[in-house]
Each structure stands twice: as C-alpha cells, then as structure tokens.
Protein backbone atom coordinates (compact mmCIF):
# COMPACT_ATOMS: atom_id res chain seq x y z
CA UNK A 1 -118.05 229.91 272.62
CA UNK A 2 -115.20 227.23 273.20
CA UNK A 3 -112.30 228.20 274.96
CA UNK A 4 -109.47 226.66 276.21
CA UNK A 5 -110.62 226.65 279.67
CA UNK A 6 -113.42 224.59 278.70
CA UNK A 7 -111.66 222.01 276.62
CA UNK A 8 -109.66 221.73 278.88
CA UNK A 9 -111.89 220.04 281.65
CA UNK A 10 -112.07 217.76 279.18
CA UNK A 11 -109.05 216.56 280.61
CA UNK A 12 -109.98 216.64 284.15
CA UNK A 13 -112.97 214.11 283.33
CA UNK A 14 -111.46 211.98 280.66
CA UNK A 15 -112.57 208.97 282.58
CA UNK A 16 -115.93 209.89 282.31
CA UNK A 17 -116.08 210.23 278.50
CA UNK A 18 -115.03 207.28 276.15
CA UNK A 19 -115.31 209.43 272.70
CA UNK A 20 -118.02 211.84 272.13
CA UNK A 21 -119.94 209.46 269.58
CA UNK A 22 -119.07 206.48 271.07
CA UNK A 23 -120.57 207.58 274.88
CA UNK A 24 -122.38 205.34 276.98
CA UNK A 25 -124.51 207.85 277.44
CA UNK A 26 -127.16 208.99 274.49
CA UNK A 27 -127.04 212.40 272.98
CA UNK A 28 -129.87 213.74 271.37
CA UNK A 29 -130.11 217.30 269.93
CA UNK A 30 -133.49 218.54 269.28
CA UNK A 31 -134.56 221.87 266.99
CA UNK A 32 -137.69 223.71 269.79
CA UNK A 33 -137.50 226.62 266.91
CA UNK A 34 -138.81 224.01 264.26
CA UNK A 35 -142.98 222.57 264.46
CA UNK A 36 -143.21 220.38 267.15
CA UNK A 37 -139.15 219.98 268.21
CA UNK A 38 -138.22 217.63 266.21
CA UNK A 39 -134.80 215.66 267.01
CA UNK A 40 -132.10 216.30 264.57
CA UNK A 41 -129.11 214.57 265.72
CA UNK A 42 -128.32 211.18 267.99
CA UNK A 43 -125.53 209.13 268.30
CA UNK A 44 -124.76 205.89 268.40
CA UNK A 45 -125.48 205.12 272.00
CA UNK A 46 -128.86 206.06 271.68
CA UNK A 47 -129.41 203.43 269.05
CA UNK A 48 -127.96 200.91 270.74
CA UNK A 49 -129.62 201.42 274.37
CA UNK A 50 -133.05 202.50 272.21
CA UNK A 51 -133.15 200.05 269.34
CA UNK A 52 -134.50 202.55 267.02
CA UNK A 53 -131.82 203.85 264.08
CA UNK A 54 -130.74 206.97 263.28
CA UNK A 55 -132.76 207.25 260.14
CA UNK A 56 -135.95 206.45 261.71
CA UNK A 57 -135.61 209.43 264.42
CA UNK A 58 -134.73 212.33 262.70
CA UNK A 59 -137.59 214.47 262.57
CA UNK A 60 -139.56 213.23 265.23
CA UNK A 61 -140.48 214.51 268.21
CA UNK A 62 -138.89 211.98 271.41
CA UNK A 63 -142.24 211.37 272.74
CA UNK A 64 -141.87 208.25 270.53
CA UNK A 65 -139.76 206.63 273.42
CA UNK A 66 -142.91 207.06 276.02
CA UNK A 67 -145.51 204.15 276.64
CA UNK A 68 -148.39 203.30 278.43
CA UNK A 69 -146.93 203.18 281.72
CA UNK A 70 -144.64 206.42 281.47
CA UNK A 71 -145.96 208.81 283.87
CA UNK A 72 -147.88 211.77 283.29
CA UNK A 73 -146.26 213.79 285.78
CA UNK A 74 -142.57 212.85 284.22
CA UNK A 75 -144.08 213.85 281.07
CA UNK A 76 -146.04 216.89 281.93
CA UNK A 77 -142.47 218.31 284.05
CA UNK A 78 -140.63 217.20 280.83
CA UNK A 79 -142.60 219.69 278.48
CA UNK A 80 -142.94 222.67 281.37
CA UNK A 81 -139.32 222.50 281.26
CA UNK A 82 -138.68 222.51 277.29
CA UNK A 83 -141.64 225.23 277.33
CA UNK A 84 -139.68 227.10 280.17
CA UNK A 85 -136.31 226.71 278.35
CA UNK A 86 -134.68 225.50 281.49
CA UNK A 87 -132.27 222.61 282.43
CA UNK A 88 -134.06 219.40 283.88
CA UNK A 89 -132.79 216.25 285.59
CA UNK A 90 -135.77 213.40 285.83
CA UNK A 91 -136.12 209.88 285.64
CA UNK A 92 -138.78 208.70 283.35
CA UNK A 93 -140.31 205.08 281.88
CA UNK A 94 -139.17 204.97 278.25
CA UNK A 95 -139.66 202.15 275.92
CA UNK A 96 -137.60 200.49 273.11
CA UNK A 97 -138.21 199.68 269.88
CA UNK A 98 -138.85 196.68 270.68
CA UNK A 99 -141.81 197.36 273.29
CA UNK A 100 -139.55 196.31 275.98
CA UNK A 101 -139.64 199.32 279.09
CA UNK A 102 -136.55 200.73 280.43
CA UNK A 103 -136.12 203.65 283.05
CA UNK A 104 -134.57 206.33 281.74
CA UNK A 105 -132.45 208.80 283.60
CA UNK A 106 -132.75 211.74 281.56
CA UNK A 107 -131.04 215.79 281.87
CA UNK A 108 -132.12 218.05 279.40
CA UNK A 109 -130.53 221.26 278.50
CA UNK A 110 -131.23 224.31 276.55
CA UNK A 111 -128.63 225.92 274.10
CA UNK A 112 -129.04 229.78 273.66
CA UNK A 113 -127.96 231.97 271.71
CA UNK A 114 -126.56 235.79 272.20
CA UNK A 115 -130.61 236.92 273.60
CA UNK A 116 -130.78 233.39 275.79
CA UNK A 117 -133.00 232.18 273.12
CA UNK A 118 -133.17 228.21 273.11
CA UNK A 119 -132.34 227.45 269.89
CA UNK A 120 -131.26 223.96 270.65
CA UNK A 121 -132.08 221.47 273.42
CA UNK A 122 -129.35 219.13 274.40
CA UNK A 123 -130.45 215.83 275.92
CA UNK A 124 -128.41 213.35 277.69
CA UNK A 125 -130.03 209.84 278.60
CA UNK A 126 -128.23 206.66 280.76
CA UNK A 127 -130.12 203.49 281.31
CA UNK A 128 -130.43 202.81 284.85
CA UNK A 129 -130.00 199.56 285.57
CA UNK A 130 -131.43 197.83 288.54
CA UNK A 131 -128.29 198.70 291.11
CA UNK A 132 -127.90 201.80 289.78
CA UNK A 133 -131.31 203.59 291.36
CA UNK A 134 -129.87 206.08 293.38
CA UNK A 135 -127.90 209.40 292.49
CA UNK A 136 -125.10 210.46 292.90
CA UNK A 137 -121.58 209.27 290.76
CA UNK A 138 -123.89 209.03 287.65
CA UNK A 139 -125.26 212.45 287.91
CA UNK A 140 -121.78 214.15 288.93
CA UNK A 141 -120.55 212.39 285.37
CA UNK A 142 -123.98 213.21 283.38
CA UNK A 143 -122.99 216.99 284.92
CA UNK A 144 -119.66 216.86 283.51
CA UNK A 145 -120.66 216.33 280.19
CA UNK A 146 -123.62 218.11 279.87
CA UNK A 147 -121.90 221.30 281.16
CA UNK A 148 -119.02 220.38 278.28
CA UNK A 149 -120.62 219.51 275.44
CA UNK A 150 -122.93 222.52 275.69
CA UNK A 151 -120.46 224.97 276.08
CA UNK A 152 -118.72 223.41 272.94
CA UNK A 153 -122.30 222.42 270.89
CA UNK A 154 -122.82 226.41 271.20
CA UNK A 155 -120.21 227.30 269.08
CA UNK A 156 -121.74 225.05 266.64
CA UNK A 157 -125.18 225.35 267.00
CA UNK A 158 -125.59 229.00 267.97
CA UNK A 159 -123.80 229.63 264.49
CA UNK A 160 -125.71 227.53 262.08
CA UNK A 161 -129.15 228.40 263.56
CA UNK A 162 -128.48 231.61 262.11
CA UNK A 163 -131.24 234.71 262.98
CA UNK A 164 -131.89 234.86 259.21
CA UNK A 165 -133.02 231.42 259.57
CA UNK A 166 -135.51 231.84 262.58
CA UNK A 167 -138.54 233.73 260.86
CA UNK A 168 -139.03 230.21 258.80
CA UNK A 169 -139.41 226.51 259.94
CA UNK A 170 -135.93 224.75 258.91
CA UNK A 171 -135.81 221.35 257.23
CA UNK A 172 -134.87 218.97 259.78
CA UNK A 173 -133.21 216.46 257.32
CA UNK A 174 -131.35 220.05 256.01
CA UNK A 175 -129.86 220.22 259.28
CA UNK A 176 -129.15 216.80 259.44
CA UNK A 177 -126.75 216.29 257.05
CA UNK A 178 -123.50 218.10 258.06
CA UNK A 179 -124.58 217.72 261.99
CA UNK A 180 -122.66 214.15 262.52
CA UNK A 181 -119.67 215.73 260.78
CA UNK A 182 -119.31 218.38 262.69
CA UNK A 183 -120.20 216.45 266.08
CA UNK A 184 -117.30 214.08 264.79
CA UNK A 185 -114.83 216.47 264.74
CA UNK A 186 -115.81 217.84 267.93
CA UNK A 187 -115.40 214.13 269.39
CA UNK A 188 -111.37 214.35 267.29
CA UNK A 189 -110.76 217.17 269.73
CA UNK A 190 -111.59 215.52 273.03
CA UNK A 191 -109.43 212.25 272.05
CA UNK A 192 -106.80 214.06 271.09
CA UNK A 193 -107.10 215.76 274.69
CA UNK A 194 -106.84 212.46 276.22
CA UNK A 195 -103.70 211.09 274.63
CA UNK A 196 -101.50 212.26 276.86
CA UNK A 197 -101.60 213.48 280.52
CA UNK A 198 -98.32 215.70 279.39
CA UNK A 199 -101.29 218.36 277.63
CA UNK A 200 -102.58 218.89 281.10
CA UNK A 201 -99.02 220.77 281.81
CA UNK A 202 -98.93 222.13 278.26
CA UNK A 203 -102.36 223.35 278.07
CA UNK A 204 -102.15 222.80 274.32
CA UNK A 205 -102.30 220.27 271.39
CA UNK A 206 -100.61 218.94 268.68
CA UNK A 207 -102.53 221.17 265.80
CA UNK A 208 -100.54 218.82 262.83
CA UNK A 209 -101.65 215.21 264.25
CA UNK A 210 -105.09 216.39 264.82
CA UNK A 211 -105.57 218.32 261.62
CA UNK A 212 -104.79 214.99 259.96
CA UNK A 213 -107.40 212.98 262.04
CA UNK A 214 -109.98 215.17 261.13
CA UNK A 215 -109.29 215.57 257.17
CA UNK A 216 -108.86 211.28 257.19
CA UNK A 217 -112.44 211.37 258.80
CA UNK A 218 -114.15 214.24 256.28
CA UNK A 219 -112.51 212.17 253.21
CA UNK A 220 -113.74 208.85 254.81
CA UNK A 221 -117.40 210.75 254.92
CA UNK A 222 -117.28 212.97 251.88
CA UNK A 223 -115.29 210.96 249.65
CA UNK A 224 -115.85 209.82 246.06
CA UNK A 225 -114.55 207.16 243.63
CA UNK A 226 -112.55 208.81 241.34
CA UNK A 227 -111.14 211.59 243.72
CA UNK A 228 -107.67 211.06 245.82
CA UNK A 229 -106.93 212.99 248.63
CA UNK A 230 -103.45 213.83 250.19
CA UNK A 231 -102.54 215.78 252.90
CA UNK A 232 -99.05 217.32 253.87
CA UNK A 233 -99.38 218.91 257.37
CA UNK A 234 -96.57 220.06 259.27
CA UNK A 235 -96.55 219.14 263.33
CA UNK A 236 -96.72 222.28 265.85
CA UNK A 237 -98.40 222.68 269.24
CA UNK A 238 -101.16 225.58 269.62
CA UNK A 239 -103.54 226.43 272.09
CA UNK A 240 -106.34 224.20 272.56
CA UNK A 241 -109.11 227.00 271.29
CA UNK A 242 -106.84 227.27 268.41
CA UNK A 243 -106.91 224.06 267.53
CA UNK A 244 -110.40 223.32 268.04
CA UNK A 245 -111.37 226.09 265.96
CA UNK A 246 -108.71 225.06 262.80
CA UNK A 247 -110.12 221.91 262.83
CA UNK A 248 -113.79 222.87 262.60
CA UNK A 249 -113.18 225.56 259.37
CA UNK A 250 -110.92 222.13 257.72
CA UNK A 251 -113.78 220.38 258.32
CA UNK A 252 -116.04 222.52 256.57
CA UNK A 253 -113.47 223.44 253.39
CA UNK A 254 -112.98 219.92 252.74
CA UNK A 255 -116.26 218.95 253.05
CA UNK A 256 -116.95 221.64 250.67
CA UNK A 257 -114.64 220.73 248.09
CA UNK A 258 -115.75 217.12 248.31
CA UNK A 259 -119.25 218.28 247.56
CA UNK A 260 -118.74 220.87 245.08
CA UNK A 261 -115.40 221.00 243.58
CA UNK A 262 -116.08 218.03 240.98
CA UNK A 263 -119.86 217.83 239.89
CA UNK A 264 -119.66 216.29 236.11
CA UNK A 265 -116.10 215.07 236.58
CA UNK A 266 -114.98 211.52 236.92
CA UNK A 267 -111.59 212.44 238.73
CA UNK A 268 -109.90 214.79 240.75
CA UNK A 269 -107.64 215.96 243.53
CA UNK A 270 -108.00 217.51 246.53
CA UNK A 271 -104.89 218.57 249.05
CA UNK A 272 -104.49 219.98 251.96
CA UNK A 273 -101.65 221.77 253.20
CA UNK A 274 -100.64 223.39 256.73
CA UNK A 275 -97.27 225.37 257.29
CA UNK A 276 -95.79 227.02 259.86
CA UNK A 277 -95.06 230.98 259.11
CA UNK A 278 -91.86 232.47 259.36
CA UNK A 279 -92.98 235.19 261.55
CA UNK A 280 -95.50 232.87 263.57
CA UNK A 281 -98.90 231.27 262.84
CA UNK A 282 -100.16 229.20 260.57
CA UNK A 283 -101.17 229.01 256.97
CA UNK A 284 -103.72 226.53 256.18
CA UNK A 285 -104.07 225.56 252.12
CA UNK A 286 -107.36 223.35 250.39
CA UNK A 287 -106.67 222.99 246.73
CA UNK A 288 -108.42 221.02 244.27
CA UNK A 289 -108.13 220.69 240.41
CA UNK A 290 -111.88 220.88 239.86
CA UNK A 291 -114.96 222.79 238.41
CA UNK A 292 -113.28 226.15 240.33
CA UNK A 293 -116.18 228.56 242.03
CA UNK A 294 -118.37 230.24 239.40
CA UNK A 295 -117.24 233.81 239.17
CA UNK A 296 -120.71 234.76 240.38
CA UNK A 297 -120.82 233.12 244.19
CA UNK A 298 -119.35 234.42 247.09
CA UNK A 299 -117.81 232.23 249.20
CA UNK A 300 -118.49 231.27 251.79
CA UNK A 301 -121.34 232.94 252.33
CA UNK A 302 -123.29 234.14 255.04
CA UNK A 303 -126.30 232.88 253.26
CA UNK A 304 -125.68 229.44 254.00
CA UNK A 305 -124.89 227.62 257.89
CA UNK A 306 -121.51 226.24 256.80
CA UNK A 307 -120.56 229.68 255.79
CA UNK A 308 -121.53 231.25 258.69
CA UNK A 309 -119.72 228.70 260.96
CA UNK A 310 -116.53 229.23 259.02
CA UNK A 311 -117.39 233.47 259.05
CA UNK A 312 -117.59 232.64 262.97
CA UNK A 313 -114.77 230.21 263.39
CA UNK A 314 -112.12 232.90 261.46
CA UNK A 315 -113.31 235.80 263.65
CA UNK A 316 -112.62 234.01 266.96
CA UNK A 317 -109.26 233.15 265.93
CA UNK A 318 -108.50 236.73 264.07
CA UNK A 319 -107.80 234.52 261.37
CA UNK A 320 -108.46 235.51 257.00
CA UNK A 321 -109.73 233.89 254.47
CA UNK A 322 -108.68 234.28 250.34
CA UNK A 323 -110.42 232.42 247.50
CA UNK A 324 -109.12 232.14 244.47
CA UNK A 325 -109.47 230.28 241.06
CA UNK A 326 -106.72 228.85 240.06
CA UNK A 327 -104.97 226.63 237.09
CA UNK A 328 -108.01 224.25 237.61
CA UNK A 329 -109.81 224.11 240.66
CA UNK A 330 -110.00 226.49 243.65
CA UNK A 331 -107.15 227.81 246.08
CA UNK A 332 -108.49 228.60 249.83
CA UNK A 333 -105.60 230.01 251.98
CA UNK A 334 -105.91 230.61 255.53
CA UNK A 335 -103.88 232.38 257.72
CA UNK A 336 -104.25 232.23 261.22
CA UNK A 337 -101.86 233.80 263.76
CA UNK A 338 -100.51 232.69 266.41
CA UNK A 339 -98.35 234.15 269.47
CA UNK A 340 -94.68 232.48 268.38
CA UNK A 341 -94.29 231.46 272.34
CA UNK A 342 -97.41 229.86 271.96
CA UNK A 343 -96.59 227.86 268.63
CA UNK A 344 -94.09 225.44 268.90
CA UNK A 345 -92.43 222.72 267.00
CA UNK A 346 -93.36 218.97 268.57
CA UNK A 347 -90.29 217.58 269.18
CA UNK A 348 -87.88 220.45 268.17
C-alpha cells in the first residue's frame, strides 16, 4: 500500500523524476497472469525512445523490441527472471520501430499481491547512450523509481487484479482503458510533492489544489459535448496518504459519472464538492443531474475493478461511502476523517 513514508521519498528524489508520464525513462506494465504477458500500459517515453505507439503495443508481448542481434543469453536471463518472479537489472540490444538498434538498459520488477503472487511486472527502460556505458548514477536513479512507483502501482494494481478475476484470462484492452487515468493521477500526486520544498517540513499536501488538478484532468479525459463540469473545493492540508488516496476514489467517481450518468441525454451537469467538517475531516460530494443509478445495481461494486479500488481506497482511509438518487441524477457523499491537528486551513 502507499503511505506517507513512501510518497514522501518522492521528495527526496524529485530531481530524478520529471512527472511520472512524462519520465525519461519508459514504463511498461505487463499482465504475467494473462496468455503470454501481454503489456498493458506504457507511457509516453517509451514511444518516443521506441517509435512504436501506444495503440500498437497493448497486448503484445515486449519481445517485439528484440532483433537479430539481441542476445540469447539477455533474453534467456530476461524470461528465467519473469518465470522466477524476481527483480532483474540487464542490458539488452533492442530495436525500434524503425529497425534502427539501440542498447537498452532495462530493470524489471514484479508486483505481488497479499500471497507474493506476481500479478504485475513493472519495467523500467533508459537508452544508453554511447558515454553513458557504465553504472552507477543511472542505476541509483532507475532504483529510486522503481522502488517508488512499485510501492505506489501496488495499491493500484494489487486492487484491480482482483482474485475473482485470476481463474480467467482478462482482456488486455479491458484493462487498458482506465490504466492511463489512474497512472495520471498517480503522476498529480508526485508534482504536487514537488512544488514546494516547504512539504518536506510539513509532511503533507494541499488536499483542495490537488483535488482540483485531478478532477480538471478526469473531465479533460472523460468529458463530453453537452456536459459542463464545475468544481467548488475548499483548500486544507492533509497527510500525504490522505491525499493520495482522496484523489484516486475522485478519480474513479468522476470518471464514473462521466461514463454513466448521461447515456441518451444530450446535456448535463456534473459537480464536485469538498468541505471541511466542523468536527474535522472531510466531506467529499459528486452530483450529477443525470439518468440516476437503476434501483437494481449496487454501487460500486465489488464485481467490477473500479469498485474494488474505491472499496480499497475508503478502507485505508476509514473513510464511508452513501449513494443516493436524487432530484435527477445521483448524490455520492464521502466522508473521510481526519485528525483536526492534522487538517489545516492553507493560509489560515
């Protein structure tokens, strides 16, 4: 799981990391639980140092990236590894799209869940250039993040690659779909971490300025002609797990209310609302004027990943969750609390 120990070495290493999906460094996230371990996430750096898109990836396994002259050996230690469901450091003769060979310093890493079950492997790959053959700085950085963004992927990850899910092969275009979201408000998180060197002393983050980020960026994804979205989010500092873990479930209620909330409908409104309680914490409100939730579904619902993340996210924080119909449209109100001494007003 997250916590705020881990975010916040983010801190620590901000120099190393420019922006999770903006790294110079390619991150790939591979499915070993699916036929042949197909790759189910990459970011941009990978297209850009690979010249293969997104689109053209996803569901593939990476031996796509190998050519004639990539070793055996590099390849045979690769797949041990992967087998093994251990962490591996190697450097290995890739090619591009373009035919054109590269060498490839690649560390691979396994995310587990609650057994130590791979359920996910985590690669990180830097092009090493022709001064840039020995180890050392790159691999102390490639360390950094790997041990980071696995720690944080696994609260992610572990979640949606629920057990119910593991007796059956999962669509890797299924997964697909809400991955970059969720990766993107993961990356929200670490650049709001890096704003200011005054979070280092206050070992936590304005909830209110990154709350809005990450709603701006799910409307920007999700959005819809037709469908305004408005947001009125008051500023208080929380703990960095907190806020990490607020974001993720706004990320997912929006998300679902962009999806859902107005199927047949030409227009709409959806708002979201976070206040601070009287007696501490927070309450966080998603309202819409749409379709409402049949009487007949429960959600969210273990049945589906997104539920179970948000299941997940509320029981780390102690937080609950009401649905209701309303007027038009659905009401979801979250409470979370917070220690008062720990929730504070920026700038009062």
């Amino acid at each position: 799981m997250t916590s705020g120990r881990t975010l916040s070495a983010v801190l620590g290493d901000r120099e190393v990391v420019e922006g999770f999906s903006r790294l110079a460094i390619s991150v790939i996230i591979t499915n070993p639980l699916a036929p042949d371990n197909p790759i189910v996430y990459v970011n941009d750096a990978f297209e850009r140092t690979t010249g293969y898109a997104r689109s053209s990836v996803i569901g593939r396994n990476c031996r796509f990236l190998q050519g004639e002259r990539t070793s055996k050996a590099d390849v045979d230690r690769l797949r041990d590894a992967i087998q093994a469901g251990r962490d591996l450091s190697i450097d290995i003769l890739n090619y591009r799209a373009s035919g054109e060979p590269f060498t490839n310093r690649l560390v691979i890493a396994p995310v587990s869940d609650e057994t130590g079950t791979p359920v996910y492997f985590l690669g990180l790959q830097k092009e090493l250039r022709s001064n840039e053959s020995g180890r050392g700085h790159m691999d102390a950085n490639l360390d950094v993040i790997r041990s980071r963004v696995r720690a944080d992927l696994g609260m992610i990850l572990t979640t949606i690659g629920a057990p119910a899910h593991r007796g059956t092969p999962t669509d890797p275009m299924e997964e697909v779909e809400a991955l970059p979201r969720r990766l993107e408000s993961l990356q929200l998180v670490y650049e709001e971490l890096r704003l200011t060197d005054e979070t280092i002393e206050r070992g936590g983050m304005d909830i209110g300025a990154l709350l809005s980020r990450v709603a701006s960026t799910v409307a920007h994804i999700e959005g819809r002609p037709g469908v305004r979205f408005v947001q009125q989010i008051d500023p208080a500092e929380v703990p960095l797990e907190v806020a990490t873990r607020v974001a993720l479930i706004a990320s997912e209620v929006l998300s679902n209310a962009f999806t859902h909330a107005f199927e047949g409908l030409d227009r709409g409104c959806i708002e979201l609302r976070l206040t601070r309680l009287a007696e501490g914490g927070l309450r966080m409100l998603v309202l819409d004027d749409g379709i409402g939730i049949p009487r007949n579904i429960d959600w969210p619902s273990d049945a589906t990943r997104g539920g179970r993340l948000i299941a997940s996210l509320l029981d780390g924080l102690d937080a609950t969750i009401n649905v209701a119909r309303g007027a038009a449209g659905t009401v979801v109100m979250i409470d979370v609390p917070v220690d008062p001494q720990d929730l504070t007003h920026q700038g009062g």
